[in-house]
Protein backbone atom coordinates (compact mmCIF):
# COMPACT_ATOMS: atom_id res chain seq x y z
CA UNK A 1 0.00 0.00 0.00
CA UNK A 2 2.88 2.72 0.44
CA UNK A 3 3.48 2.41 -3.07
CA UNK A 4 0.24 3.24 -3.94
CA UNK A 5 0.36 6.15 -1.48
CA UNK A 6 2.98 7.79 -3.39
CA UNK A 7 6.06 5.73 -0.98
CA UNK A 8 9.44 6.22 -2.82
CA UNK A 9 12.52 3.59 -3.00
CA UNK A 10 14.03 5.43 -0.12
CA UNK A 11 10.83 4.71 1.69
CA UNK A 12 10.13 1.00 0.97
CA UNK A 13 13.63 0.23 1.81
CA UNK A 14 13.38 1.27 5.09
CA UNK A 15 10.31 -0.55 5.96
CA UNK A 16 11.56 -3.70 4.55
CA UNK A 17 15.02 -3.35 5.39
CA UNK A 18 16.23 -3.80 2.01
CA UNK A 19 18.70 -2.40 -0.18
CA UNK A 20 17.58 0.73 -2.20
CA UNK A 21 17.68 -1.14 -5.27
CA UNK A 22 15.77 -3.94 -4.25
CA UNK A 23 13.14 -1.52 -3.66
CA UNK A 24 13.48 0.28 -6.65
CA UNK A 25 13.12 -3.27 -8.42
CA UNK A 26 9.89 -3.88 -6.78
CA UNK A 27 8.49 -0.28 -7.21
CA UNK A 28 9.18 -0.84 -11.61
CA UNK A 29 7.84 -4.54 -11.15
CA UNK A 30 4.50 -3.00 -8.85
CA UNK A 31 3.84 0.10 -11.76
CA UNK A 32 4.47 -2.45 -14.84
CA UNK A 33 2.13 -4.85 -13.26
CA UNK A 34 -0.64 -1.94 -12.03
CA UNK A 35 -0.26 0.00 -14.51
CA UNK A 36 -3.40 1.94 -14.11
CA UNK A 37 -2.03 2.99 -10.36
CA UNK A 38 0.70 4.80 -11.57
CA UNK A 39 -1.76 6.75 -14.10
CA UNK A 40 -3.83 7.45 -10.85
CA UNK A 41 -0.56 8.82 -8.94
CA UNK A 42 0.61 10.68 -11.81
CA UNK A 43 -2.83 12.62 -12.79
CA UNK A 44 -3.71 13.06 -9.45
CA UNK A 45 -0.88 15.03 -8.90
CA UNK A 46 -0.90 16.91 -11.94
CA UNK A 47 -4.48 17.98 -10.59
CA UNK A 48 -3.44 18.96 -7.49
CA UNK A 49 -1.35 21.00 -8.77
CA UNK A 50 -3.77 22.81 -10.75
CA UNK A 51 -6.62 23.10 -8.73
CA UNK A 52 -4.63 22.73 -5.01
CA UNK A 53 -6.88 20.45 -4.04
CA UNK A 54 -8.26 17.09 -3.90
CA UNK A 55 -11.41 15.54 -3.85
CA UNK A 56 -13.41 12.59 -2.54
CA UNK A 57 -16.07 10.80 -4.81
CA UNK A 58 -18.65 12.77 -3.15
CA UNK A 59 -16.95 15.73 -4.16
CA UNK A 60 -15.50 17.01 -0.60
CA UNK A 61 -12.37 18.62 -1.03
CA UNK A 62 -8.62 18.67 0.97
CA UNK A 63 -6.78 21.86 -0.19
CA UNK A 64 -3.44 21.04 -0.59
CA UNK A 65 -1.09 24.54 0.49
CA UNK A 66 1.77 22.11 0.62
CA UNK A 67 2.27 21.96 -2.99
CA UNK A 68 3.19 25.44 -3.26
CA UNK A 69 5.74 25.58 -0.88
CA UNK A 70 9.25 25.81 -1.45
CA UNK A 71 10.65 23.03 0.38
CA UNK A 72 11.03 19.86 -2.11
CA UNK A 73 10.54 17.53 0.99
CA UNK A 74 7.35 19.90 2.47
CA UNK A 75 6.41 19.47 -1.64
CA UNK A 76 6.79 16.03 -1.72
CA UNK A 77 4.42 15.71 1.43
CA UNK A 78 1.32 17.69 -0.41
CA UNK A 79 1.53 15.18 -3.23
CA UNK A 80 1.24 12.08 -1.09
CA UNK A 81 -1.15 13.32 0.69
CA UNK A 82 -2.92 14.01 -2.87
CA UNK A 83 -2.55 10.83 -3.50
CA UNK A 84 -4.07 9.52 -0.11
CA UNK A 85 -6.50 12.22 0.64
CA UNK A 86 -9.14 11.22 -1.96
CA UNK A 87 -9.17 7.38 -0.94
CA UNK A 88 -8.98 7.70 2.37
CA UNK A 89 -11.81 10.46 2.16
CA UNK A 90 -13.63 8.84 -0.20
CA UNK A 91 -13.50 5.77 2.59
CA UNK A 92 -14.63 7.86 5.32
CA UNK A 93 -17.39 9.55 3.61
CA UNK A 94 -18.68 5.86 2.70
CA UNK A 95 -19.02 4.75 6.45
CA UNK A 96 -20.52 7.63 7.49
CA UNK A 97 -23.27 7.48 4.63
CA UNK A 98 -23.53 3.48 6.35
CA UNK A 99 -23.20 5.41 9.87
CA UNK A 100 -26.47 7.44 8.92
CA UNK A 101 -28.22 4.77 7.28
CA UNK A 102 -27.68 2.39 10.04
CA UNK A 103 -28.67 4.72 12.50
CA UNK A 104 -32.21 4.93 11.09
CA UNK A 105 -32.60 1.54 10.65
CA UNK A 106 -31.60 -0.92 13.45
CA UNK A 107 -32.09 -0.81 16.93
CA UNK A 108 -28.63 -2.13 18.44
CA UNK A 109 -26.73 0.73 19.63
CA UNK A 110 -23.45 2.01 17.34
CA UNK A 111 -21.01 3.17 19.82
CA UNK A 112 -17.90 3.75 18.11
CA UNK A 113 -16.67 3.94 14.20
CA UNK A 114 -12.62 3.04 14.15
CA UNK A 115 -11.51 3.66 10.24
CA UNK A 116 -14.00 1.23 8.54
CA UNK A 117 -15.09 -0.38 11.52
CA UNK A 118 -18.48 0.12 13.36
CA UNK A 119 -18.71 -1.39 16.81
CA UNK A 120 -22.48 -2.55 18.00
CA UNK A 121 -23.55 -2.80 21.63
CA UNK A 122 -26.49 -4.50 22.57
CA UNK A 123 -28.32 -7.84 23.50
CA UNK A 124 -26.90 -11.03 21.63
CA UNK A 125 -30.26 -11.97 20.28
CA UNK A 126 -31.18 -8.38 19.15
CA UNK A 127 -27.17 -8.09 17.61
CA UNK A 128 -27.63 -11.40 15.76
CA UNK A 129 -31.50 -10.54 14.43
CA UNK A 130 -29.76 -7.23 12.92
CA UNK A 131 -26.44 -8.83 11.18
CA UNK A 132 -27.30 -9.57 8.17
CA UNK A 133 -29.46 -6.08 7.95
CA UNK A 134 -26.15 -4.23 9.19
CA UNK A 135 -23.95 -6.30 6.62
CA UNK A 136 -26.02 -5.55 3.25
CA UNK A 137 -26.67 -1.47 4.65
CA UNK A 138 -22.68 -0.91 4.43
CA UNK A 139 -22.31 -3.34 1.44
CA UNK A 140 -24.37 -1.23 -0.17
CA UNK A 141 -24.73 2.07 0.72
CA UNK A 142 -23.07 3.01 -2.44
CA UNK A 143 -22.27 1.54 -5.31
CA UNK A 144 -18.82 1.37 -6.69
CA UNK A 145 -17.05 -0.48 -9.72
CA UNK A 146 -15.78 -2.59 -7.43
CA UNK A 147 -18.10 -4.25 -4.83
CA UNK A 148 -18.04 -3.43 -1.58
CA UNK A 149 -17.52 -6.40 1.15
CA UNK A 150 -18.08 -6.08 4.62
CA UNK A 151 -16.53 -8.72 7.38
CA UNK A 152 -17.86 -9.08 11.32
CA UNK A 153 -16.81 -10.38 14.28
CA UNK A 154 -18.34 -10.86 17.49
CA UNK A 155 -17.22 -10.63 20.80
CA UNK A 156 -17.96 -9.88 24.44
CA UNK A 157 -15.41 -6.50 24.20
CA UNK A 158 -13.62 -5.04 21.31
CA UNK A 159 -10.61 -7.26 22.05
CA UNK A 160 -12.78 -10.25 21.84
CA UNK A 161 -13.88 -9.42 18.83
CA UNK A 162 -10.71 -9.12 17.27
């Protein structure tokens, strides 16, 4: 995933503790295999750029003052967060359309959202009546190219659960 997120050799070498050029290896083999990532990266960049900001699918923007500083390295930070900023956001703003939906249509109690997560308190039998309900409402709250696929896990605590 740092690749995708706009990681560099210098980058993936230290995470994997790997020679430079190992990394750089696996960054050309990644981009010749994904091609279409790398014409994601690239244009969303370009964009950012040009507009200095970003959006989400749902159009909600991250302006982007980093690009126009001086600093290569301060620079360099605006564009990965270019990259990020609309997947991430476009992540977020699908759980909290789920969040909302959910909310008006089951009774067990949402208590927290963690990332993509939603955590459910309530009664076993009332939690297990509602899975299936709470499953398909994320699933498909929108609709994407790719299908969205929700997991669960059930537990006594978070910990538990996990």
């Amino acid at each position: 995933f740092g690749i995708a997120y706009g990681q560099g050799a210098f980058g993936l070498a230290e995470t994997l503790n790997i020679p430079r050029g190992e990394a750089t290896a696996i960054i050309k083999n990644y981009f010749e295999k994904f091609k279409n990532v790398k014409t994601y990266i690239e244009e969303t960049i370009k964009s950012a750029h040009e507009k200095n900001y970003v959006e989400t699918l749902f159009g909600r923007r991250r302006y982007l003052p980093e690009l126009q500083n001086k600093s290569p390295m301060i620079k360099k930070f605006g564009e990965r967060a270019a990259i990020n900023a609309p997947i991430q956001g476009t992540a977020s703003d699908i759980v909290k359309l789920a969040m909302i939906k959910l909310n008006q249509s089951v009774k067990s109690t949402m208590i927290l959202q963690v990332h993509d997560e939603l955590l459910f308190e309530g009664e076993e039998n009332q939690l297990m009546s509602e899975l299936s309900q709470i499953k398909a409402i994320m699933e498909e709250v929108v609709t994407l190219k790719v299908p969205l696929k929700v997991n669960y896990s059930i537990g006594n605590n978070w910990d538990e659960a996990h």
